[in-house]
Protein backbone atom coordinates (compact mmCIF):
# COMPACT_ATOMS: atom_id res chain seq x y z
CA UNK A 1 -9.26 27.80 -62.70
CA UNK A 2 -10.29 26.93 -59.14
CA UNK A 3 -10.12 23.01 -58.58
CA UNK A 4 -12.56 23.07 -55.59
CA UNK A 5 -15.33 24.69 -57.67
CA UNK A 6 -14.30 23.99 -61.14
CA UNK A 7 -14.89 27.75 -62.37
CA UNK A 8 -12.53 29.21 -64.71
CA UNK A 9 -12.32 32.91 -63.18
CA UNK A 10 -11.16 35.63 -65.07
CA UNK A 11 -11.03 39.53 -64.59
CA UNK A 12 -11.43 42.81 -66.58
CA UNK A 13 -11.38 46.02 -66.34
CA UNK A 14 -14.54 48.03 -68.44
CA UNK A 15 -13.30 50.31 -71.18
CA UNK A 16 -14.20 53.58 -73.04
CA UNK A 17 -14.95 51.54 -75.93
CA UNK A 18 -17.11 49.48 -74.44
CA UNK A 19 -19.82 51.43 -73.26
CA UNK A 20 -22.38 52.90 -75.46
CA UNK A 21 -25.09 56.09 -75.77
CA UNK A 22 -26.37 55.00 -72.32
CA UNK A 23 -23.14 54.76 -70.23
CA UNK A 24 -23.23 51.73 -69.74
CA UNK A 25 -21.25 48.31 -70.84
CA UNK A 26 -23.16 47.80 -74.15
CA UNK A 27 -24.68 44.05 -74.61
CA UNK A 28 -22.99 43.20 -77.93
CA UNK A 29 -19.61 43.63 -75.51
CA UNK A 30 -20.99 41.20 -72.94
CA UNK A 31 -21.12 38.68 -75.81
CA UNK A 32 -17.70 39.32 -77.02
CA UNK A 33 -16.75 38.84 -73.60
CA UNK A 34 -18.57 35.20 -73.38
CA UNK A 35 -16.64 34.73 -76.76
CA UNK A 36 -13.47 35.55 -74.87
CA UNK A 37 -13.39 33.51 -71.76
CA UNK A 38 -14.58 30.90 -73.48
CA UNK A 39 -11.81 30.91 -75.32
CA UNK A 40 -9.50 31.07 -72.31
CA UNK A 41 -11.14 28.06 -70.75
CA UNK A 42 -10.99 25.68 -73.16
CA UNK A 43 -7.05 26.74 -73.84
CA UNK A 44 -6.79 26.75 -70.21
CA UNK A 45 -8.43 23.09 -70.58
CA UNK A 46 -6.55 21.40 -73.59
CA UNK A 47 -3.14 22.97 -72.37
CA UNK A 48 -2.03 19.35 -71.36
CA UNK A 49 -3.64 17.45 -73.82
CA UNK A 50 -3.88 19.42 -77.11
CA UNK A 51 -7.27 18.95 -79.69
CA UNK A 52 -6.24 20.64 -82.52
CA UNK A 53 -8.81 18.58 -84.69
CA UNK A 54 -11.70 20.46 -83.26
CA UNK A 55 -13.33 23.67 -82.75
CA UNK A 56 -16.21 24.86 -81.49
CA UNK A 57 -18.73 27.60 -82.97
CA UNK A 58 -21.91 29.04 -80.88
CA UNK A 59 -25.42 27.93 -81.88
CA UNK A 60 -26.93 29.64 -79.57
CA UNK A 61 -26.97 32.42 -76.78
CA UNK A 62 -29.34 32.82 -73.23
CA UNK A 63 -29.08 36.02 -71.94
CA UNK A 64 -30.36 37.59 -68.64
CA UNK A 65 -29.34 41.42 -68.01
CA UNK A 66 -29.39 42.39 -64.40
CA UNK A 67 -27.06 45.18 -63.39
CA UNK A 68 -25.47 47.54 -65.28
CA UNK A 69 -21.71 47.91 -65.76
CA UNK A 70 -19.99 50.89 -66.36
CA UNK A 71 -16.31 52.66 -67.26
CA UNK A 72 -13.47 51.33 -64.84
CA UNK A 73 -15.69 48.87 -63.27
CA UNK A 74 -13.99 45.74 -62.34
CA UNK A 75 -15.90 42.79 -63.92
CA UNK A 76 -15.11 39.08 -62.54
CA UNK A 77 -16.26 36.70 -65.06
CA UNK A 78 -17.02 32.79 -64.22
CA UNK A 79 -17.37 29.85 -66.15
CA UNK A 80 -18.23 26.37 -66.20
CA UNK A 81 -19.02 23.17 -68.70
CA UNK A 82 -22.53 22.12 -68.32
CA UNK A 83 -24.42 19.37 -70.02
CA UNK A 84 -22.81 18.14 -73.00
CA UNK A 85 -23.91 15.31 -75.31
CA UNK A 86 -24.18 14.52 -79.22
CA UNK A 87 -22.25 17.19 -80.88
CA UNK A 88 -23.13 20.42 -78.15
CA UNK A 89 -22.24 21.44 -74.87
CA UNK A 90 -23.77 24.34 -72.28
CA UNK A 91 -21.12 26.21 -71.07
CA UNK A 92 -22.59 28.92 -68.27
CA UNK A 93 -20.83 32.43 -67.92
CA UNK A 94 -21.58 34.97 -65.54
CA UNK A 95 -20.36 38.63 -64.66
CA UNK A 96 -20.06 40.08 -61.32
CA UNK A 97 -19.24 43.59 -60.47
CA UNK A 98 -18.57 43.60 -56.25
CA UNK A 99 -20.08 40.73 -55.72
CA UNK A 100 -23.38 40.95 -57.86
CA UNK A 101 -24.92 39.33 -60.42
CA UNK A 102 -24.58 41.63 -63.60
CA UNK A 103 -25.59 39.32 -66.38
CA UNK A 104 -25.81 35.28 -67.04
CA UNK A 105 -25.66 33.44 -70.16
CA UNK A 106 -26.28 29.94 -70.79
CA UNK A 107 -24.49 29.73 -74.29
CA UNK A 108 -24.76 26.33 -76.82
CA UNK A 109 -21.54 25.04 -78.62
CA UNK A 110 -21.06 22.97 -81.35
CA UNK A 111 -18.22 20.60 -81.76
CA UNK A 112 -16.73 20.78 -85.20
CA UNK A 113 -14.21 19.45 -87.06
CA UNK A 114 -11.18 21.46 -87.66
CA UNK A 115 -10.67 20.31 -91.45
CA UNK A 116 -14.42 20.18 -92.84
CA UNK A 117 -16.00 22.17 -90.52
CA UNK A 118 -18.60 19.91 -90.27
CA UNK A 119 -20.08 18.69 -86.78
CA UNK A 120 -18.88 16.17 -85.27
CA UNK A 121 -19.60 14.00 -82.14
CA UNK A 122 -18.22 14.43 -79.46
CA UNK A 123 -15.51 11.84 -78.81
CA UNK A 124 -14.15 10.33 -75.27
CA UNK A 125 -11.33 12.25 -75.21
CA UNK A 126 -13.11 15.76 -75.57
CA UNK A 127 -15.36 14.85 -73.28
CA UNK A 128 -12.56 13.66 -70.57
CA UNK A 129 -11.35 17.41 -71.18
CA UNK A 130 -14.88 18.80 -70.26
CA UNK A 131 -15.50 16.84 -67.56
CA UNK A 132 -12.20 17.63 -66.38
CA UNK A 133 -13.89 21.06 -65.22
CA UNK A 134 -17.15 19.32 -63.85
């Protein structure tokens, strides 16, 4: 994660399984993708201070295709905590292959609890995690 920006940056490398009939990276990958970093950020987030009594499960996805990627294209992937509040929070992805804008996503989280899965608010010390990478 780059302090001076606070984007998470991550990397990857397209593979044959994940383009489709049109040679290209197919869009159910992109999301997996989102899933993925995601995933890294918020590990790379709680890695000093732990919140195993929460999880988070998508409510919602906002996706704009622009470019095309395809097999043994380097992607760069960004990410960044928007506006949280109540029990969600907007985390932004976006992909980059040389430079350009392949596809954005504005995706919706929900903060549950671990034990009921049930949503919960989200409380002063998640937050101070979040805004940690505002």
């Amino acid at each position: 994660m780059t302090k001076e920006s606070n984007i998470f940056i991550s990397h990857h490398i397209v593979k044959s399984d994940e383009i489709d009939d049109l040679n290209h990276v197919n869009n159910a990958v992109y999301v997996k993708w989102m899933d993925n970093v995601a995933y890294l950020h918020w590990q790379k987030l709680t890695e000093n201070h732990p919140l195993p009594d929460y999880i988070w499960v998508v409510s919602r996805h906002e996706i704009d295709y622009k470019r095309q990627a395809v097999l043994g294209d380097e992607i760069e992937i960004k990410t960044w905590v928007g506006e949280t509040s109540g029990i969600k929070s907007i985390r932004h992805i976006e992909f980059y292959k040389d430079q350009k804008l392949l596809v954005k996503s504005k995706t919706f989280w929900v903060l549950l609890n671990a034990k009921t899965y049930k949503p919960t608010r989200i409380t002063e010390n998640v937050l101070k995690v979040l805004e940690a990478s505002k």
